[in-house]
Protein backbone atom coordinates (compact mmCIF):
# COMPACT_ATOMS: atom_id res chain seq x y z
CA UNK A 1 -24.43 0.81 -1.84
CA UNK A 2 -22.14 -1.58 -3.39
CA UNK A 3 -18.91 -0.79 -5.10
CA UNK A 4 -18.70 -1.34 -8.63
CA UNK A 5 -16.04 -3.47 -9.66
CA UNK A 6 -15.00 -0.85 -12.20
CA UNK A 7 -14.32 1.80 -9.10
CA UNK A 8 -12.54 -0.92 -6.94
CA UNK A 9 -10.28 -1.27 -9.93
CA UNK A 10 -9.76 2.33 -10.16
CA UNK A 11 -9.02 3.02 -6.71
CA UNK A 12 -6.37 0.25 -6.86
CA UNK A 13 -4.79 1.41 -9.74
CA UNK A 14 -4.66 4.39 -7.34
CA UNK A 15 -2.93 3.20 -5.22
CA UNK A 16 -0.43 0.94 -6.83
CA UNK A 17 0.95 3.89 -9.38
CA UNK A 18 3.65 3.84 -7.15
CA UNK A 19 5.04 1.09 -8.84
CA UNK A 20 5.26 0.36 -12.55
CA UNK A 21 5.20 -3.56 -12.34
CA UNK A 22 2.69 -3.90 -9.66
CA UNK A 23 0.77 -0.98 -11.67
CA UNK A 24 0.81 -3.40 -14.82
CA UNK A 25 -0.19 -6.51 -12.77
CA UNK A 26 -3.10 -4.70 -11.44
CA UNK A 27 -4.12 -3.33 -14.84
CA UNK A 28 -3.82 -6.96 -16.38
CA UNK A 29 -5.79 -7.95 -13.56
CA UNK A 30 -8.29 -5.54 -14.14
CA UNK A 31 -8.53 -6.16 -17.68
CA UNK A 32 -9.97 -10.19 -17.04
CA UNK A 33 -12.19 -8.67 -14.79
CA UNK A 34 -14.08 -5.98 -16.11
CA UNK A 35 -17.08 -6.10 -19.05
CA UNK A 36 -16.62 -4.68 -22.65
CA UNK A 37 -18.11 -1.35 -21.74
CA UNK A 38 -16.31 -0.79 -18.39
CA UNK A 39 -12.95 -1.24 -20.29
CA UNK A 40 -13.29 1.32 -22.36
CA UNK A 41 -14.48 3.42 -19.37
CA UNK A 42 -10.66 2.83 -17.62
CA UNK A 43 -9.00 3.47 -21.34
CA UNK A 44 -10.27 7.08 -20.95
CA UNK A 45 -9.72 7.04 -16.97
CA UNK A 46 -5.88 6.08 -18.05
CA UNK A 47 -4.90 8.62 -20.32
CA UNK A 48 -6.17 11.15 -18.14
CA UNK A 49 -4.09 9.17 -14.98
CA UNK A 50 -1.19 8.94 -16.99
CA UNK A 51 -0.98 12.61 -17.98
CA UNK A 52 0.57 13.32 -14.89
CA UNK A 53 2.62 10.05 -14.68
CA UNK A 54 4.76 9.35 -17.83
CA UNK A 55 6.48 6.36 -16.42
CA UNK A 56 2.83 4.42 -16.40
CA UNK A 57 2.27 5.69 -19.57
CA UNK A 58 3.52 2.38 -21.35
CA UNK A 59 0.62 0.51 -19.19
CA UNK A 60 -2.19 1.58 -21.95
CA UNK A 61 -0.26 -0.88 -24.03
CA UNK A 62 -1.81 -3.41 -22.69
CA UNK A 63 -5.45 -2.18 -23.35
CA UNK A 64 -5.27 -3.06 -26.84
């Protein structure tokens, strides 16, 4: 089965929160890429992500 682009993006976000500017690429990235529905999806998925990671927290930012 396929990945959905909306748990590729996740899994990268994954595993770029090691880094706040590559984090923000990704997510602005992400952001051209996904549908309507799906980006409201990763708004939820990023508060939850960022809970534990206040120096991303300034990403959600750009979801607006």
């Amino acid at each position: 089965m396929p990945r959905t682009v909306f748990a590729y993006t996740k899994s990268i976000l994954e595993r770029v929160s090691f880094d706040k500017k590559l984090f923000r690429k990704e997510l602005e990235k992400a952001l051209k890429n996904l549908l309507p529905y799906e980006i409201e999806l990763l708004r939820d998925w990023l508060i939850q992500f960022t809970a534990e990671r206040p120096e991303l927290r300034q990403c959600l930012i750009y979801m607006n």
